[in-house]
N, C-alpha and C. Protein backbone atom coordinates (compact mmCIF):
# COMPACT_ATOMS: atom_id res chain seq x y z
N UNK A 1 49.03 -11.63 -157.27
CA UNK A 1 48.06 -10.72 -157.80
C UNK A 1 47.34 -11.45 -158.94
N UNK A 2 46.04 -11.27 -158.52
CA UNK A 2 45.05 -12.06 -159.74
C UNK A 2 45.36 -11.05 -161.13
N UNK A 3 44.89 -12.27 -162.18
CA UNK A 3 45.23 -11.48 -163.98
C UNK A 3 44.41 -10.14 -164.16
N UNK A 4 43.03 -10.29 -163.49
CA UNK A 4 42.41 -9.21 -163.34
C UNK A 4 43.20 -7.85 -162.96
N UNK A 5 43.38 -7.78 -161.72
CA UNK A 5 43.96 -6.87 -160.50
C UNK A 5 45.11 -6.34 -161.45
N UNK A 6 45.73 -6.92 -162.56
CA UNK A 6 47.43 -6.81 -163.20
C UNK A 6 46.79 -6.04 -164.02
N UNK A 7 45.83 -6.71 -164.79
CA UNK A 7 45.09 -6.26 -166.34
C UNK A 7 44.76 -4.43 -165.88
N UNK A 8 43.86 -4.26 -164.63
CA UNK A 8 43.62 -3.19 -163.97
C UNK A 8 44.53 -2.30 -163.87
N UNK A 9 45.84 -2.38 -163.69
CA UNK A 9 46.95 -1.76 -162.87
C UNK A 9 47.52 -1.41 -164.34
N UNK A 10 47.80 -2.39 -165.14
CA UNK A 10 48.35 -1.86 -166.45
C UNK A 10 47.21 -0.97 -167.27
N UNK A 11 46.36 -1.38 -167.43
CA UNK A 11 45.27 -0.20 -168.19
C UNK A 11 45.42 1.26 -167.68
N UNK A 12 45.24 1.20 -165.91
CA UNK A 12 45.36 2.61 -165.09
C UNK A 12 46.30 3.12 -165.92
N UNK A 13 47.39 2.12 -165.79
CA UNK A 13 49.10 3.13 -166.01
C UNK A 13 48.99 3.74 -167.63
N UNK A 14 48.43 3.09 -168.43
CA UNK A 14 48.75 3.51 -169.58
C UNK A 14 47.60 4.80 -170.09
N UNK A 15 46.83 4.63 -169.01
CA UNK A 15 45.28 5.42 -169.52
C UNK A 15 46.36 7.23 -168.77
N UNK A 16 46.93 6.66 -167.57
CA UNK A 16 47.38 7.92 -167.06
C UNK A 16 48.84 8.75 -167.92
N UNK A 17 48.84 7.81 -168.60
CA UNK A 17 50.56 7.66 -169.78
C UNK A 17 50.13 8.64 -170.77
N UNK A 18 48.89 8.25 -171.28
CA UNK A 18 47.80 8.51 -172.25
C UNK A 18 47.35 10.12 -172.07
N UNK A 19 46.99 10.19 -170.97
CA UNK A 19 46.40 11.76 -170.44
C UNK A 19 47.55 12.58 -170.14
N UNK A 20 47.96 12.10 -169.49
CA UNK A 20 49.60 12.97 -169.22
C UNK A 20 50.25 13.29 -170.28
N UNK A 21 50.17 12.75 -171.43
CA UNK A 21 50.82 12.72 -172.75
C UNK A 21 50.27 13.96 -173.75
N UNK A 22 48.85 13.88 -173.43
CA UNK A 22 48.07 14.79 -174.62
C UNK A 22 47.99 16.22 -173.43
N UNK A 23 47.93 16.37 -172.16
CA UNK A 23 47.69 17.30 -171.49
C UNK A 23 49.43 18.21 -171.39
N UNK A 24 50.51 17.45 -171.21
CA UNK A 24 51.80 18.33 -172.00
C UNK A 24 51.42 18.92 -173.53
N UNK A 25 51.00 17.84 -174.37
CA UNK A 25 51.57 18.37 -175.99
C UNK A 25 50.70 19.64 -176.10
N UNK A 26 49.24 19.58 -175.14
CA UNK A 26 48.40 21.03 -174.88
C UNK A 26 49.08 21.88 -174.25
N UNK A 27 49.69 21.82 -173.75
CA UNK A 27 50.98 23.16 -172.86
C UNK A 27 51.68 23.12 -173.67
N UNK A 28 52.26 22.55 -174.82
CA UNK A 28 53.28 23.17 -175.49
C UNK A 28 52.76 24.14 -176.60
N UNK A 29 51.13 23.61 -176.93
CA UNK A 29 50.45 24.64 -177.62
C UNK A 29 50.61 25.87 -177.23
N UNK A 30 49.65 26.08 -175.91
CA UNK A 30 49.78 27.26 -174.97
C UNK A 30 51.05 28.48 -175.19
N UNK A 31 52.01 27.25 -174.40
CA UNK A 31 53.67 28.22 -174.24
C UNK A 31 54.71 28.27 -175.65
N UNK A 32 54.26 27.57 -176.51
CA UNK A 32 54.87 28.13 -177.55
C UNK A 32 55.53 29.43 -178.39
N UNK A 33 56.25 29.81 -178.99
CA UNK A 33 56.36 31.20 -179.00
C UNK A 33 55.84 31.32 -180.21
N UNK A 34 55.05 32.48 -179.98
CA UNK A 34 54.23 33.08 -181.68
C UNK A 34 54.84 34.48 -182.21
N UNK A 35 54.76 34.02 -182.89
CA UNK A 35 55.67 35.73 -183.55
C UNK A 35 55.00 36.62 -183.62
N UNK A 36 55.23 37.32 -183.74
CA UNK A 36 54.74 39.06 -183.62
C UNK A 36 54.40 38.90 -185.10
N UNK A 37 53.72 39.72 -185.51
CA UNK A 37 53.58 40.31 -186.92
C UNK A 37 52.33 41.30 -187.13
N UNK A 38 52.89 41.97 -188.29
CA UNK A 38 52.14 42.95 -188.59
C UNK A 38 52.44 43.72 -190.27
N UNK A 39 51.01 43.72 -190.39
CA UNK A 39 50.92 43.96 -192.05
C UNK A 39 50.49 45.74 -192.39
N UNK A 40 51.37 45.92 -193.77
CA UNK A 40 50.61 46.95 -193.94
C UNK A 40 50.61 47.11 -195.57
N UNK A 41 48.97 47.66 -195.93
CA UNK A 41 48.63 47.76 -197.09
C UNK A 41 48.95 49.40 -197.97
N UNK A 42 49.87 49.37 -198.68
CA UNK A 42 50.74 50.67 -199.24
C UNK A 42 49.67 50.74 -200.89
N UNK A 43 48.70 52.50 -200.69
CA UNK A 43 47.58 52.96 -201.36
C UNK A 43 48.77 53.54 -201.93
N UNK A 44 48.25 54.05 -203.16
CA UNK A 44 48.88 55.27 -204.27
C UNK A 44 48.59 56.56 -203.61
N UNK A 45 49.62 57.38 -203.79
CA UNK A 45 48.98 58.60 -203.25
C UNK A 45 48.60 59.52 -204.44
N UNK A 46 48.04 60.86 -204.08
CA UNK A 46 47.49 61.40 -205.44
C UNK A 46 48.44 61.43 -206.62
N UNK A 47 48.10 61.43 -207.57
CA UNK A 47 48.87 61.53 -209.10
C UNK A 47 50.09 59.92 -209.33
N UNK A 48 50.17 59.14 -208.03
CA UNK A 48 50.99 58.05 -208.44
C UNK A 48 49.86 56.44 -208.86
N UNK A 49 51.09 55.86 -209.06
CA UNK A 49 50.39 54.54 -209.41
C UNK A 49 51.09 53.34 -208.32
N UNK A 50 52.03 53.75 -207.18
CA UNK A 50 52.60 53.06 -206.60
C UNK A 50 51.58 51.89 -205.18
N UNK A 51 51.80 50.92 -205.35
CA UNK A 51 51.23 50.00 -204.65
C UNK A 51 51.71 49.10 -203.68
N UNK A 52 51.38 48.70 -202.86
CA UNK A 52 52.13 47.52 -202.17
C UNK A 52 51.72 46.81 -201.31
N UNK A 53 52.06 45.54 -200.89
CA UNK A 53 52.12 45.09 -199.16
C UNK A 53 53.38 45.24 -198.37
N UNK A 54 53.28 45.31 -196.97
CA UNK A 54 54.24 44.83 -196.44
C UNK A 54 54.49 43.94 -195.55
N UNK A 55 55.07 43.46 -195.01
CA UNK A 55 54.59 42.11 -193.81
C UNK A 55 55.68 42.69 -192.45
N UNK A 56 55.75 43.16 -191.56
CA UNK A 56 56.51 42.68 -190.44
C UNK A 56 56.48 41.75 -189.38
N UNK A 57 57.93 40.98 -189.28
CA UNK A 57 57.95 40.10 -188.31
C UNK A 57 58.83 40.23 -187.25
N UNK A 58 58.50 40.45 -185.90
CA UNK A 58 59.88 40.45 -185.23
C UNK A 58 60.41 39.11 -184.67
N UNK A 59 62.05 39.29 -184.96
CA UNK A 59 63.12 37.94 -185.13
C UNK A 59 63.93 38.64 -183.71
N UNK A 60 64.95 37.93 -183.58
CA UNK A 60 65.46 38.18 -182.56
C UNK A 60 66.70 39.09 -182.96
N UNK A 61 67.09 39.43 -184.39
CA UNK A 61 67.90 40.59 -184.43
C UNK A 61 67.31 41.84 -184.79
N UNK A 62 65.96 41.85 -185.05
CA UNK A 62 64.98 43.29 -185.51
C UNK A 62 63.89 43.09 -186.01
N UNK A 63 63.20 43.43 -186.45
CA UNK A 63 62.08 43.46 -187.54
C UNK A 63 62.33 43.11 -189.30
N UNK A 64 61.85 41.85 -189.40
CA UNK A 64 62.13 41.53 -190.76
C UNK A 64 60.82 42.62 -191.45
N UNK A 65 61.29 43.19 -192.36
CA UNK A 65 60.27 43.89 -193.05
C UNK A 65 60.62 43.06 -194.70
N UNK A 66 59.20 42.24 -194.78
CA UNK A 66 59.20 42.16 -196.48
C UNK A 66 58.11 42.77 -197.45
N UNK A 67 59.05 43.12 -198.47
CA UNK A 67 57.65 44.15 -199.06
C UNK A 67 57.73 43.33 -200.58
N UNK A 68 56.71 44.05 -201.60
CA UNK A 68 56.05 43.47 -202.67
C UNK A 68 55.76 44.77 -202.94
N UNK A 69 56.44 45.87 -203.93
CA UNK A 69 56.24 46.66 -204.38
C UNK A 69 55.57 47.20 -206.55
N UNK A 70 54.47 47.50 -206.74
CA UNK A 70 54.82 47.91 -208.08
C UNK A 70 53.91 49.25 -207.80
N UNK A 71 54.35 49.67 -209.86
CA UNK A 71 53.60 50.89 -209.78
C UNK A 71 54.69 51.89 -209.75
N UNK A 72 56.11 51.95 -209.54
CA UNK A 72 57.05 52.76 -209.66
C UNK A 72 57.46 52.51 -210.82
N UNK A 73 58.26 53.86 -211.22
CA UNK A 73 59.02 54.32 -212.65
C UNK A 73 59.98 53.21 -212.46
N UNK A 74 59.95 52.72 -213.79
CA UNK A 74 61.24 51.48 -214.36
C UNK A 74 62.57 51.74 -213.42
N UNK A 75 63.40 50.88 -212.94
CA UNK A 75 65.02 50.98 -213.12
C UNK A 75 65.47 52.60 -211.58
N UNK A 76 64.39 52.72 -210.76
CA UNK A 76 64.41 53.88 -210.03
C UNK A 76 64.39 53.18 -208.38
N UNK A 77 64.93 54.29 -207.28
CA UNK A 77 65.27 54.16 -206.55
C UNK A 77 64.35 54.98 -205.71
N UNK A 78 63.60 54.58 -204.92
CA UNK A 78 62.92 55.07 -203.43
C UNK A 78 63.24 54.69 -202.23
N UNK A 79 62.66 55.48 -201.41
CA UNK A 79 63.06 55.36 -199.61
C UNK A 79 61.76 54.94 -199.21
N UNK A 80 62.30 54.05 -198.40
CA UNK A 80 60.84 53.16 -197.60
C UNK A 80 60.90 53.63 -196.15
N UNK A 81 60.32 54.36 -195.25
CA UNK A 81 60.32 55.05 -194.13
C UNK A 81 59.30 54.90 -193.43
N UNK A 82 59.16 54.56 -192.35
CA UNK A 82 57.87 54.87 -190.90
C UNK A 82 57.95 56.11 -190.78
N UNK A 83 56.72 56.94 -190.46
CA UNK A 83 56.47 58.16 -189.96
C UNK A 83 55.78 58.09 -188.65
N UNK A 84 55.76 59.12 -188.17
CA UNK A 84 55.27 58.92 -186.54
C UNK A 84 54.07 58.77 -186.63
N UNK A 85 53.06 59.50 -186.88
CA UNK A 85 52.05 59.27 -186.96
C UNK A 85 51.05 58.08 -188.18
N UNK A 86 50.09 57.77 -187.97
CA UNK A 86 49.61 56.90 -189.02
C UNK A 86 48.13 57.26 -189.63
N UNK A 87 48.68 58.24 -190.44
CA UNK A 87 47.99 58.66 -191.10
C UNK A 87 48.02 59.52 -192.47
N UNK A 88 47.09 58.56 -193.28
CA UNK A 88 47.81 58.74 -194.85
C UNK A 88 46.18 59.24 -195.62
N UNK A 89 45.50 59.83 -194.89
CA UNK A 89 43.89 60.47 -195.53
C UNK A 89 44.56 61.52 -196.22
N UNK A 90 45.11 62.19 -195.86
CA UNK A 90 46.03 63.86 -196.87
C UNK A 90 46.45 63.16 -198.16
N UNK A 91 45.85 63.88 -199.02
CA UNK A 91 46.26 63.16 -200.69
C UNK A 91 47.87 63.03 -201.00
N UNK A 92 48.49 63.87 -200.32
CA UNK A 92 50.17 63.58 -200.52
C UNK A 92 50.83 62.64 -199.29
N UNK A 93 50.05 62.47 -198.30
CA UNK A 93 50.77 62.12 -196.92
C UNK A 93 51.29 63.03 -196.07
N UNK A 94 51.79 63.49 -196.57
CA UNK A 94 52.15 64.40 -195.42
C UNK A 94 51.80 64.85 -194.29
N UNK A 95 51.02 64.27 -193.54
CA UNK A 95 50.72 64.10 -192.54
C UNK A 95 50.89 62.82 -191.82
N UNK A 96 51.94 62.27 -192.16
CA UNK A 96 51.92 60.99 -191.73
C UNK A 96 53.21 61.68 -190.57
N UNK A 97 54.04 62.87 -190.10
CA UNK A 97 54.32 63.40 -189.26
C UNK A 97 56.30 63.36 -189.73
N UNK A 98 56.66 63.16 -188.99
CA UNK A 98 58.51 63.10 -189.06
C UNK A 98 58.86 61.52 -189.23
N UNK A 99 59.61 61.42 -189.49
CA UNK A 99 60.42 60.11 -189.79
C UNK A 99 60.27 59.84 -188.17
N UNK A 100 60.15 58.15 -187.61
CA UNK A 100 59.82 57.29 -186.62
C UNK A 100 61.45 57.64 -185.70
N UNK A 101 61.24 58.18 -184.81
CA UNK A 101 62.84 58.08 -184.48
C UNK A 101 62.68 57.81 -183.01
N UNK A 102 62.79 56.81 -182.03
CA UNK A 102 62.36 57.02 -180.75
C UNK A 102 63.47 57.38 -180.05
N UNK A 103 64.57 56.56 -180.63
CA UNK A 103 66.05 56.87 -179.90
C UNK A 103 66.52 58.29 -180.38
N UNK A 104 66.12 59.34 -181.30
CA UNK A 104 66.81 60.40 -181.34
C UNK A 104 67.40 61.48 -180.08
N UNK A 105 67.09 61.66 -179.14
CA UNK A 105 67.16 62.17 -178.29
C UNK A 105 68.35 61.47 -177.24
N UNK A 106 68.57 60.12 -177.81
CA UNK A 106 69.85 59.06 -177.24
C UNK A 106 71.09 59.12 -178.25
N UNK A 107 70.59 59.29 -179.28
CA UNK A 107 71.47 58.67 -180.06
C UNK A 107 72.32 59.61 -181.10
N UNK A 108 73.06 59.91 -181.58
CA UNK A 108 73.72 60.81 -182.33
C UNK A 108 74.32 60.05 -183.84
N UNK A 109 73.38 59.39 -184.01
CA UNK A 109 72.93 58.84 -185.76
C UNK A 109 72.71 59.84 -186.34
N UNK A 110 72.80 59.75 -187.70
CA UNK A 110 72.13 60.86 -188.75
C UNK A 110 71.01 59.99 -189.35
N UNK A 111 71.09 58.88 -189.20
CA UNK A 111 69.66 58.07 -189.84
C UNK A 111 68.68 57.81 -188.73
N UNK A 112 67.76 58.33 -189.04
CA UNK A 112 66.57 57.82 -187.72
C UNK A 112 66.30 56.34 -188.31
N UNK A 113 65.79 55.53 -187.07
CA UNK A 113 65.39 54.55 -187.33
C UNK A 113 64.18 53.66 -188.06
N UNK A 114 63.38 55.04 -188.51
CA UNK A 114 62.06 54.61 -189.55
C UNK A 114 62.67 54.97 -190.87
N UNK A 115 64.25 55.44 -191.09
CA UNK A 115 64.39 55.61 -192.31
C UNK A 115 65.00 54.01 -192.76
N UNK A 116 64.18 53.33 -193.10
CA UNK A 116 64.24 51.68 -193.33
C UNK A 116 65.42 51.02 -194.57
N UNK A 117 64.87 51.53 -195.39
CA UNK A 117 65.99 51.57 -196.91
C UNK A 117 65.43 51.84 -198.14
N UNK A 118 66.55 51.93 -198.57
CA UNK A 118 66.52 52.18 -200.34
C UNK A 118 65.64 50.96 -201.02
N UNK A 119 64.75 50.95 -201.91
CA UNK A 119 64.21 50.04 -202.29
C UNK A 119 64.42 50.43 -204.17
N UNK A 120 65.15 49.35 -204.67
CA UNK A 120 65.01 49.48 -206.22
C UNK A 120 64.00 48.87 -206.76
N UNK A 121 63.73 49.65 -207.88
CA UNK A 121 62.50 49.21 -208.73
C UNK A 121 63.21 48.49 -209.57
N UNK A 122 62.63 47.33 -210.83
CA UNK A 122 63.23 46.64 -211.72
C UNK A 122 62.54 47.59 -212.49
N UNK A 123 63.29 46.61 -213.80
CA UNK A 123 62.78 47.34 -215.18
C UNK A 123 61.08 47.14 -215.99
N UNK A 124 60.55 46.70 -214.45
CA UNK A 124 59.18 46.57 -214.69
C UNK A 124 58.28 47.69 -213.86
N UNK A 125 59.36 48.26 -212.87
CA UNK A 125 58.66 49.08 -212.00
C UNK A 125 57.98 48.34 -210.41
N UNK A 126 58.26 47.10 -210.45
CA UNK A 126 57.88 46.62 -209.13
C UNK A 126 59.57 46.20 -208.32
N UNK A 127 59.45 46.07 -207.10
CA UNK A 127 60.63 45.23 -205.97
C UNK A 127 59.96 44.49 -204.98
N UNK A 128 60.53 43.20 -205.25
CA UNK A 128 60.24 42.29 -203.97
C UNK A 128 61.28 41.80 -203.40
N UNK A 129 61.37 42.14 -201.88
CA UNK A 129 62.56 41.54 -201.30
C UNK A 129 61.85 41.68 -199.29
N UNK A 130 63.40 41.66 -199.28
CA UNK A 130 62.96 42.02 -197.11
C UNK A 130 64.45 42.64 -196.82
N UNK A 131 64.44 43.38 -196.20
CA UNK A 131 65.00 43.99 -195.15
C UNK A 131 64.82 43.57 -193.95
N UNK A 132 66.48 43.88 -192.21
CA UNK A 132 65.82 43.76 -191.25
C UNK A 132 66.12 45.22 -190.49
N UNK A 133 65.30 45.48 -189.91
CA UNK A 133 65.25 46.72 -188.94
C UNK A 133 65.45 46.42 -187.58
N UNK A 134 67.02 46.78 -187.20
CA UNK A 134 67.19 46.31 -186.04
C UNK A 134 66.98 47.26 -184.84
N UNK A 135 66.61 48.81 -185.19
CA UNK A 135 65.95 49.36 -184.08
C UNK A 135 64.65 49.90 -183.87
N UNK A 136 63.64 48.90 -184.39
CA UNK A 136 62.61 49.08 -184.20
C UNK A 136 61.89 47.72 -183.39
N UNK A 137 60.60 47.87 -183.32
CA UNK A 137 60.07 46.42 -182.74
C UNK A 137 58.57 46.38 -182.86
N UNK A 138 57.77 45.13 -182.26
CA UNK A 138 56.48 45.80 -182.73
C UNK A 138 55.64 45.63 -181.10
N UNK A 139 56.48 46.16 -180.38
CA UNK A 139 55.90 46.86 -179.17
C UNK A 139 56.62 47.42 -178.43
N UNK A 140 56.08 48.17 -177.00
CA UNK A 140 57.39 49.05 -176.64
C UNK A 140 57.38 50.29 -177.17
N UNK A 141 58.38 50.98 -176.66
CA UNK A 141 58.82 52.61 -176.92
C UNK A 141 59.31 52.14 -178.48
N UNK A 142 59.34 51.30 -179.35
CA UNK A 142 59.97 51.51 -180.47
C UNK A 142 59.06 50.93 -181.37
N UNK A 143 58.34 50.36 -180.91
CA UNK A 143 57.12 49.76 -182.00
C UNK A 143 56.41 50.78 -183.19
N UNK A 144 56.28 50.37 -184.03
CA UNK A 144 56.12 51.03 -185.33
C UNK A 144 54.54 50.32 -185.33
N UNK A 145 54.00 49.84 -185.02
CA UNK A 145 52.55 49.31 -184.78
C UNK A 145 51.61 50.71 -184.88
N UNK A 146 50.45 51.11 -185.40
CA UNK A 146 49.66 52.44 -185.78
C UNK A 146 50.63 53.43 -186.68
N UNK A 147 51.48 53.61 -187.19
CA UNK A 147 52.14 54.12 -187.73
C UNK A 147 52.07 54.03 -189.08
N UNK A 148 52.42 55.30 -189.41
CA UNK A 148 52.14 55.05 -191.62
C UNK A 148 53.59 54.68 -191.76
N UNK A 149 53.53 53.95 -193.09
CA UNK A 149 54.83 53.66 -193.77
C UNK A 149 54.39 54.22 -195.07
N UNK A 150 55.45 54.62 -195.71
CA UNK A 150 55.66 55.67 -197.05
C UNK A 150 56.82 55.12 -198.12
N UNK A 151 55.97 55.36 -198.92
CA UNK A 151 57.34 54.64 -200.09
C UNK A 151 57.01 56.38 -200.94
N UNK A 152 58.55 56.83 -200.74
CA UNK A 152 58.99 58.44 -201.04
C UNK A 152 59.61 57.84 -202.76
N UNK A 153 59.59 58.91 -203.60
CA UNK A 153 60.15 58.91 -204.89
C UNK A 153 61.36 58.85 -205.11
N UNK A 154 61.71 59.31 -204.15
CA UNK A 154 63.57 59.40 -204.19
C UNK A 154 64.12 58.86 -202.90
N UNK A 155 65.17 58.43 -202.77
CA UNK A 155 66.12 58.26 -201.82
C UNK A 155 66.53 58.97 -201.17
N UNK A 156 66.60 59.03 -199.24
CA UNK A 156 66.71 59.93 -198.69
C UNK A 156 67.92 60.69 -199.10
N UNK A 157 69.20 59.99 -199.17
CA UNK A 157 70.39 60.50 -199.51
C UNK A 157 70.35 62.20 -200.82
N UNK A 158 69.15 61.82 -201.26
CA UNK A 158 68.62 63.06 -202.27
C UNK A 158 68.09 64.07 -201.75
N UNK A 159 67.13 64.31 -200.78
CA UNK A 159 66.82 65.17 -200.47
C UNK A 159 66.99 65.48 -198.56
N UNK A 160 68.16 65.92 -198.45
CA UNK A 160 68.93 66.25 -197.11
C UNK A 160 68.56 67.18 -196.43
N UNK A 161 67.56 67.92 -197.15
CA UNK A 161 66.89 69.44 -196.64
C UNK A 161 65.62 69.22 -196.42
N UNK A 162 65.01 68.05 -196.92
CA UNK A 162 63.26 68.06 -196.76
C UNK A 162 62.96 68.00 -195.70
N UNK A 163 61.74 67.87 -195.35
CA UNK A 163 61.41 67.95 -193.92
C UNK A 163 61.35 65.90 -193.64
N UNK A 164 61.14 65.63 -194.40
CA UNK A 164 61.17 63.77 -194.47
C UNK A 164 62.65 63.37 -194.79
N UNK A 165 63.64 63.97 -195.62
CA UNK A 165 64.74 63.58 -195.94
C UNK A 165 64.55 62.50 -197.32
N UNK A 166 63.68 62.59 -197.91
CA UNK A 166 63.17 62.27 -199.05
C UNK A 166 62.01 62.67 -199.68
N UNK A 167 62.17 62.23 -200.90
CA UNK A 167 61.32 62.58 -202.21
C UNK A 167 59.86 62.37 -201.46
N UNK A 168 58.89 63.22 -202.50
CA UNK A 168 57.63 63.10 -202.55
C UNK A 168 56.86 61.80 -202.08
N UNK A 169 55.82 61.56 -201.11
CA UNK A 169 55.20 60.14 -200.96
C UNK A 169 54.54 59.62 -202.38
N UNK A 170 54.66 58.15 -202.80
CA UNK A 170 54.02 57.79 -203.58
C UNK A 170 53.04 56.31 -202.65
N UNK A 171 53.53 56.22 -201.90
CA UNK A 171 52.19 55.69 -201.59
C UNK A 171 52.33 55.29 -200.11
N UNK A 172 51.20 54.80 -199.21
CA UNK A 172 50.94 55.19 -197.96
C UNK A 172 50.13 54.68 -197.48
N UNK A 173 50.49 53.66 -196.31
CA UNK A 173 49.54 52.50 -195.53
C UNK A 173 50.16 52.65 -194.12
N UNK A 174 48.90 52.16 -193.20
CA UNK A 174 49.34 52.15 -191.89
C UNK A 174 49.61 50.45 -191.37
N UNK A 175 50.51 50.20 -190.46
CA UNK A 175 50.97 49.36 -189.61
C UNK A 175 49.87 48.79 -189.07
N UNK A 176 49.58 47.40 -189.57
CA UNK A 176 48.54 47.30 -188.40
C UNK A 176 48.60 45.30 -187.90
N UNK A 177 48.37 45.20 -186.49
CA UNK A 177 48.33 43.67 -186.16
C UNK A 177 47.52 43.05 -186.94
């Protein structure tokens, strides 16, 4: 085989080495896995000063929920909850509907599954941390996606008779991709 004909045969191979190379690392773009997520921006409701973000991500044991809370009373304890519906225009919330429960009708819990957790305030009045929510998701019969989230004044464990199972809303954003 002439030097030419070799020179030819090795260029082909490496030009096809070359394309084959960048046309996988583009399919791994493609098929990669992207996470779910979804944010929600937490307004004051009337007469409070409470504020927030929240971020959800779903992991493979639940929904990481991290929040960034201020605007609450010093050294105090609230309930962070999904409501069924997503909607927080009513100056108190209350219309944001019942606590998120999809499995109630399965399940014989006393905690529905939008009742998320206790969130402490510091002695500044803000909390930043994450929680994970392992029966929710952000699609599916359990997805919390269009849905309000509520940061209540008190801890559900306080109010066992309300129609929410906690304190008054202080503030109120919807779920959104």
């Amino acid at each position: 085989m002439s030097l030419i004909a070799r020179w030819s045969t090795s260029a082909a191979t490496g030009l096809a080495l070359t394309v084959g190379t960048l046309l996988l690392g583009g399919c791994g773009i493609l098929f990669q896995n992207h996470e779910k997520r979804a944010d929600a921006m937490l307004q004051p409701t009337a007469g409070s000063s409470a504020s927030g973000s929240l971020t959800f991500i779903e992991r493979a044991d639940g929904v990481q929920v991290s929040y960034n809370l201020s605007g609450m009373a010093p050294n105090s304890e609230h309930a962070l909850q999904i409501h069924e519906r997503g909607d927080c225009i009513v100056s108190n919330s209350s219309d944001g509907g019942p606590v998120f429960s999809p499995a109630a009708e399965r399940s014989h819990s006393s905690k529905p599954e939008g009742d998320l957790a206790t969130i402490r305030a510091d002695a500044n009045g803000s909390a930043t941390g994450f929680i994970v929510a392992p029966d929710v998701s952000l699609d599916g019969v359990r997805s919390v996606l269009s849905r309000a989230v509520l940061l209540h004044r008190d801890t559900s464990d306080s109010y066992s008779l309300s129609p929410h199972g906690a304190g008054p809303a202080l503030a109120c954003g919807v779920i959104r991709q």
